[in-house]
Protein backbone atom coordinates (compact mmCIF):
# COMPACT_ATOMS: atom_id res chain seq x y z
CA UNK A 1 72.23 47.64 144.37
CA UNK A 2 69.67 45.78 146.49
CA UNK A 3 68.29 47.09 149.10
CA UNK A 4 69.82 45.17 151.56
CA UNK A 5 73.36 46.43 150.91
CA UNK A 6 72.17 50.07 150.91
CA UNK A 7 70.51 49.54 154.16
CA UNK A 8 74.11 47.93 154.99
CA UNK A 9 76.01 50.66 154.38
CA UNK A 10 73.70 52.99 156.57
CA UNK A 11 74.07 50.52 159.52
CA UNK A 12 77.96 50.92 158.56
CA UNK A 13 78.02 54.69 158.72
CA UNK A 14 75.59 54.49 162.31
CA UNK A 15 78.17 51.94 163.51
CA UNK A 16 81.00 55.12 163.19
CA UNK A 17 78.63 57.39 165.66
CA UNK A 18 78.13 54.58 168.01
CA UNK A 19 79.52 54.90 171.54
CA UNK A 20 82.13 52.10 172.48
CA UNK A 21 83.32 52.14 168.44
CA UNK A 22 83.40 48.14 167.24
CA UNK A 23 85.31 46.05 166.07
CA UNK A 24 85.89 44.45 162.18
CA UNK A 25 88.15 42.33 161.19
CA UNK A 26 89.14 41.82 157.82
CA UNK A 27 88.26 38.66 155.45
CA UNK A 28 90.14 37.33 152.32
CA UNK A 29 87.52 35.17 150.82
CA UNK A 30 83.62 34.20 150.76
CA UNK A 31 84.98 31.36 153.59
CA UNK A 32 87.03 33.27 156.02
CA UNK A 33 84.14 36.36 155.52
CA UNK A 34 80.92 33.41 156.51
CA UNK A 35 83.38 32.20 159.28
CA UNK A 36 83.81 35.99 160.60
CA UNK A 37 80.19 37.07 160.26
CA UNK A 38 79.14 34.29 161.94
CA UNK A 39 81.56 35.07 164.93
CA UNK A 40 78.70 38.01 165.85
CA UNK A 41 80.78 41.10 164.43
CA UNK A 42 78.80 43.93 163.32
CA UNK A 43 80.72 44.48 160.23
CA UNK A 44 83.94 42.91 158.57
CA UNK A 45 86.40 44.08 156.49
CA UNK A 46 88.67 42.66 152.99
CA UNK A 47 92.09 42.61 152.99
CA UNK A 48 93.91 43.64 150.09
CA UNK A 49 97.37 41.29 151.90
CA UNK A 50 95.05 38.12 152.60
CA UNK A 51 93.22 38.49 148.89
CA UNK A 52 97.02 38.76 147.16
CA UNK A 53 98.24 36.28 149.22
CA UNK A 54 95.34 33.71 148.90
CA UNK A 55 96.38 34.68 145.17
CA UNK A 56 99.84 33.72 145.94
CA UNK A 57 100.86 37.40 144.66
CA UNK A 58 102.08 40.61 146.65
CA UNK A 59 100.77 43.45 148.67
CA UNK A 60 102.14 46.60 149.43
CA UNK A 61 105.94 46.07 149.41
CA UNK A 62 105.29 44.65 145.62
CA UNK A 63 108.91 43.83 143.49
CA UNK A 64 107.05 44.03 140.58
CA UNK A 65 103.81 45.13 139.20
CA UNK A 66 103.22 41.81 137.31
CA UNK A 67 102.71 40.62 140.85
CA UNK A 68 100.29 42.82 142.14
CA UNK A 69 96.43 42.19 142.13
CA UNK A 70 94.76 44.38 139.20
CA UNK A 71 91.90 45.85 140.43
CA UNK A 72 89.56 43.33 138.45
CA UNK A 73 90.78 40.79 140.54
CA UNK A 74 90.29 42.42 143.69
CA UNK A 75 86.66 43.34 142.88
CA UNK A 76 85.90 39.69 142.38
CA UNK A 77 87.21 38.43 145.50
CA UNK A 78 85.21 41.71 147.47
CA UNK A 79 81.89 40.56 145.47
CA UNK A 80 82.18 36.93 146.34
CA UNK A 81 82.39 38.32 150.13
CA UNK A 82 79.62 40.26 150.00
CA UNK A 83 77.68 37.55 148.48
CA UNK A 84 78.22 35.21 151.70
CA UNK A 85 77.24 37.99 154.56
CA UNK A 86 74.37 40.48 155.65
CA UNK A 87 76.26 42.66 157.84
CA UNK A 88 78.06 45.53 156.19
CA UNK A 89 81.71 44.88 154.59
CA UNK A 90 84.41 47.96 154.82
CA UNK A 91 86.59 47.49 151.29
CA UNK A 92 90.62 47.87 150.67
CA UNK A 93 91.11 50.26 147.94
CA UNK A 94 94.85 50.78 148.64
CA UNK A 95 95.60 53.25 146.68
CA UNK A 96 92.36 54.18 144.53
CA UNK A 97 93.68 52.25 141.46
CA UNK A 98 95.13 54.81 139.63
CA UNK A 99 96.83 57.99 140.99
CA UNK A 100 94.30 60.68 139.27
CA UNK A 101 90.77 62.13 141.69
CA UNK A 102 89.44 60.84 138.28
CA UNK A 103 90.69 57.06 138.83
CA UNK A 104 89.77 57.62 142.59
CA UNK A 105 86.21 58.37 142.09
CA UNK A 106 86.00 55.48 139.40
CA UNK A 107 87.39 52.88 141.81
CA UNK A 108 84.71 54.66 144.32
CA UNK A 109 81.64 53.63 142.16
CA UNK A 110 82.54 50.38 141.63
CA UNK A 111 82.87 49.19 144.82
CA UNK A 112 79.07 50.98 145.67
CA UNK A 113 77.93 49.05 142.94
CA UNK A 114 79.57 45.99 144.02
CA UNK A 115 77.22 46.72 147.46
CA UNK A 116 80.36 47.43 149.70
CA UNK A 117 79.61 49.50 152.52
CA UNK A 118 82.77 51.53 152.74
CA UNK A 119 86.72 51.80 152.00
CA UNK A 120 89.75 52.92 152.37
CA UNK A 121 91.35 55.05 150.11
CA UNK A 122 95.23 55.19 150.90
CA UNK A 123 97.82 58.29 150.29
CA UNK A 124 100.79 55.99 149.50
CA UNK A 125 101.77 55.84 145.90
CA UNK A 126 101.13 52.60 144.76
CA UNK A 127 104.07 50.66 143.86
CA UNK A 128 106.24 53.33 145.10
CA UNK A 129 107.56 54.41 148.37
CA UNK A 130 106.36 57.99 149.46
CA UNK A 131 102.94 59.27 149.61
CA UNK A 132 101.02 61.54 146.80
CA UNK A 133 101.82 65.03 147.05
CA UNK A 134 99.40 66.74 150.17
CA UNK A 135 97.61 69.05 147.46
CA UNK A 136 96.92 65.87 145.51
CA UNK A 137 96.07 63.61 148.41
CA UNK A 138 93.26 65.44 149.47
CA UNK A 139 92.07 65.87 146.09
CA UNK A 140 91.65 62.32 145.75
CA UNK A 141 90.08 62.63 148.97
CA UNK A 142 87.25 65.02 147.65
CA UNK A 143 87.08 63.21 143.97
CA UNK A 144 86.11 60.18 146.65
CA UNK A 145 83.80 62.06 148.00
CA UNK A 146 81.88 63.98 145.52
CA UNK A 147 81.50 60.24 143.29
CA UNK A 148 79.76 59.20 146.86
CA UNK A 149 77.27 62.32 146.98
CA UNK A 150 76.75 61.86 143.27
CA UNK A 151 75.05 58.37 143.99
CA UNK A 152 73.28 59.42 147.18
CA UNK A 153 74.82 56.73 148.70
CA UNK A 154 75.84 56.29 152.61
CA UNK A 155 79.16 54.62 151.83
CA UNK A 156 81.37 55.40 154.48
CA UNK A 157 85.12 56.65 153.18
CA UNK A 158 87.78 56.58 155.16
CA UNK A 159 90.93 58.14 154.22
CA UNK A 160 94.26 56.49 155.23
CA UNK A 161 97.63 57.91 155.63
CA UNK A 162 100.98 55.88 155.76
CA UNK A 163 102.87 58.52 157.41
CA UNK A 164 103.62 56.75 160.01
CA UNK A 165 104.34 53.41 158.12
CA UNK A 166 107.08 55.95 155.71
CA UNK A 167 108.65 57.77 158.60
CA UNK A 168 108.37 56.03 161.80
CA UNK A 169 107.20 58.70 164.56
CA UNK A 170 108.38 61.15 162.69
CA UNK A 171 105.48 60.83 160.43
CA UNK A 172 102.86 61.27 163.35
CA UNK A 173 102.60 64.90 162.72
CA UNK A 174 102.19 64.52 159.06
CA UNK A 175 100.08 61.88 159.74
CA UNK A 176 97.99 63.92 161.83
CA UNK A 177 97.63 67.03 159.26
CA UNK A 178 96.96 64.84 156.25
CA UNK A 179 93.56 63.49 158.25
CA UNK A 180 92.76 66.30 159.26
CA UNK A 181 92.62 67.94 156.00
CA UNK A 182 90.95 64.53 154.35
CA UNK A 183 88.32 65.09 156.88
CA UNK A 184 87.90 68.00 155.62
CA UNK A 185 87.69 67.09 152.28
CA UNK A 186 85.01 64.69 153.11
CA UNK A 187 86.75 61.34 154.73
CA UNK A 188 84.40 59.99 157.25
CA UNK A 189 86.88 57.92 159.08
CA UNK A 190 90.53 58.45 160.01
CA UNK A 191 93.45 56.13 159.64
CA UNK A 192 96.73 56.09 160.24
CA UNK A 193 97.87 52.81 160.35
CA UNK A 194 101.57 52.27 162.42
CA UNK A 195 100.44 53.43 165.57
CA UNK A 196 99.20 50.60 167.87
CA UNK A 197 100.74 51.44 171.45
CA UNK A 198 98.14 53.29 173.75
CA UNK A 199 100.12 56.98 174.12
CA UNK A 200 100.64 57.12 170.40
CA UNK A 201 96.74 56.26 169.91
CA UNK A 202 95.54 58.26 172.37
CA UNK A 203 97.44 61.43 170.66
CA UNK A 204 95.58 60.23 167.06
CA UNK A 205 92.00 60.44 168.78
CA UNK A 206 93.06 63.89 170.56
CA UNK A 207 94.44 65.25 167.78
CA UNK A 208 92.57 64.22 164.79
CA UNK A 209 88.95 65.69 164.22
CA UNK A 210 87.45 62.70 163.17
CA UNK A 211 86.17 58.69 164.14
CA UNK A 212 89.40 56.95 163.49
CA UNK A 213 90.26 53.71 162.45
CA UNK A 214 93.49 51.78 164.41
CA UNK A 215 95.12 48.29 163.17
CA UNK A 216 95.90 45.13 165.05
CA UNK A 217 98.81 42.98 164.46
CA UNK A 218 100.78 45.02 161.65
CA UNK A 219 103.70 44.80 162.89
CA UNK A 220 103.65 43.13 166.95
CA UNK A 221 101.47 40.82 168.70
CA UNK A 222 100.75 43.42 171.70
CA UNK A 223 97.49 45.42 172.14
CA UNK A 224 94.09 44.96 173.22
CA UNK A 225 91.07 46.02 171.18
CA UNK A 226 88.87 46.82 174.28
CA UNK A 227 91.18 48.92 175.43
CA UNK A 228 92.50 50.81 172.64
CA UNK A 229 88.16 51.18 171.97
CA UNK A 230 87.56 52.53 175.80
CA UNK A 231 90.76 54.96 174.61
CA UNK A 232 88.65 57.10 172.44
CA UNK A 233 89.55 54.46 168.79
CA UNK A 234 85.75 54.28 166.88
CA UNK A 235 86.76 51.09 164.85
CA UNK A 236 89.56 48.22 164.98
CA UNK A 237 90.42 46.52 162.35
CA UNK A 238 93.09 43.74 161.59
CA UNK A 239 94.47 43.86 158.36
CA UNK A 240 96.30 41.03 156.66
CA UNK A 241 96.70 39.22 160.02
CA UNK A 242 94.27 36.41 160.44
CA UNK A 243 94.89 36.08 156.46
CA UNK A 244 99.05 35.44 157.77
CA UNK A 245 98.25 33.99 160.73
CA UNK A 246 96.22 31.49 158.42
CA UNK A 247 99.54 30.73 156.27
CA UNK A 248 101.53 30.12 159.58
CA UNK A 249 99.49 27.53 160.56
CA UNK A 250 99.01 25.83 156.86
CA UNK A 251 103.07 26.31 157.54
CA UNK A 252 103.17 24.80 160.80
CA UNK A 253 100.84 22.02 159.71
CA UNK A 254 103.14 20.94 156.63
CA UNK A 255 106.13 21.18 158.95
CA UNK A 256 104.56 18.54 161.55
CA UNK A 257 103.65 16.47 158.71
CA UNK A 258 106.74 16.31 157.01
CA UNK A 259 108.94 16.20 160.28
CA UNK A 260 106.86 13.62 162.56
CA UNK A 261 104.61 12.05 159.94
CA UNK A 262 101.77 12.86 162.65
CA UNK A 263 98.47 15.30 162.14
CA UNK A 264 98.11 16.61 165.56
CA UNK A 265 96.85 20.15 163.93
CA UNK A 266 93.64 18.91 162.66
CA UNK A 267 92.42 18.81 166.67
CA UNK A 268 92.00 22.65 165.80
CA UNK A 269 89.75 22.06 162.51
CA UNK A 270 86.20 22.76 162.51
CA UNK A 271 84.19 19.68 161.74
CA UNK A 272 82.98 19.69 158.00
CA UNK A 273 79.29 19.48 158.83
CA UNK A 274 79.51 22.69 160.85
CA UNK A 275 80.95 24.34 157.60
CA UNK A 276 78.36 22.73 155.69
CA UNK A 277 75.41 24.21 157.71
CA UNK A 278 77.35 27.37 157.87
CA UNK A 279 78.35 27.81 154.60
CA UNK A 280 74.06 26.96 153.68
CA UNK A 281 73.16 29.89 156.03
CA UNK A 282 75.59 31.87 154.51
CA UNK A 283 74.51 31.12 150.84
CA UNK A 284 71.19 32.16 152.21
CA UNK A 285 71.90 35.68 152.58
């Protein structure tokens, strides 16, 4: 890996010690990722949703597993985006690609030697509904872990629980013991995506030993990042939802076309010699 994506990944775990935590939102391709970086963020994030999507497959709720995105796939979408940017880039792992610590600390190498700076490794059985047995969970958690270690590398891993997302508040507990014990196990980050109002967050960062992670826009429209960060949240991310928000408007613009005949939504594109010049910066990298 160059040195410049080690030395990214070190800025990535500082940026989980910082005071005030940050904000990274998440990028589908090298485009959205330049566009992002370029907005001043410290660090941005993939989206497994926005990547399938873009692909015109499925993400999590997936009908069939000839529609998901194999984990080839994904990797060459992250690389492209790491390509484009110099600040450090947080990976999607769902699931770990395969349900074994083995597959887990596989899927871990890769994306260090893709030069990603971190990821999320998630306890929902991919495909499936329900999460991996506890025992096996953190397992995966450790497998993550140790593969890390092994390359003396700083990639931060943060361990995600669907708890919440599989049993509504019910799950907080659950939700709540699983970090706990991934932290444990070696997760450096926390999250349990689900919980976005402020007395539900503010029970995660009281309860759970670790930096934690919280989600934007999965979900509702409500929520502030600066205030869910002044709560006690280390990072915010956003998921899929610029990536949807994206398809709404391509939605939205084909409706106004088709409707009125009129193109009133390009007022809102950005000119294509500021792309140009961005896009040259970015290739710069």
């Amino acid at each position: 890996m160059p040195n410049t994506r080690k030395d990214a990944a070190h800025r990535f775990k500082s940026l989980h010690a910082a005071t005030g935590g940050f904000i990274m939102p998440n990028a589908w391709d090298a485009g959205s990722a330049a566009v992002l970086a370029a907005a001043g963020f410290p660090a941005i994030a993939t989206t497994s949703a926005g990547i399938a999507f873009a692909l015109a497959r499925q993400d999590y709720g997936i009908t069939s597993a000839s529609l998901a995105v194999p984990r080839d796939d994904m990797f060459e979408q992250m690389r492209r985006i790491v390509e484009v940017v110099d600040i450090p880039v947080n990976a999607d792992l769902e699931a770990g690609y395969g349900d074994s610590p083995e597959a887990v600390a596989r899927t871990i190498t890769l994306a260090i030697e893709a030069g990603l700076a971190g990821g999320n490794i998630e306890d929902k059985i991919q495909g499936q509904q329900g999460l991996y047995d506890e025992v096996l969970a953190v397992e995966r958690i450790a497998a993550a872990r140790a593969a890390i270690d092994a390359r003396g590398s700083a990639f931060v891993l943060t361990a995600r629980s669907d708890a919440i997302l599989q049993s509504g508040n019910a799950g907080m507990a659950e939700g709540i013991r699983r970090s706990n014990r991934y932290r444990e196990a070696g997760a450096d980050c926390l999250y349990v995506p689900g919980a976005s109002d402020l007395e539900r967050v503010t029970e995660l960062v009281r309860e759970i030993s670790g930096p934690i992670n919280v989600v934007m826009g999965l979900g509702t429209t409500e929520g502030n990042a600066n205030t869910l960060l002044a709560a006690g949240v280390q990072r915010i991310s956003l998921g899929g939802s610029i990536a949807r928000a994206t398809l709404g408007f391509v939605r939205s613009c084909a409706e106004e076309l088709r409707d009125h005949g009129t193109i009133g939504f390009t007022r809102q594109q950005i000119p294509g010699s500021d792309l140009n010049a961005l896009f040259a910066r970015a290739r710069a990298v």
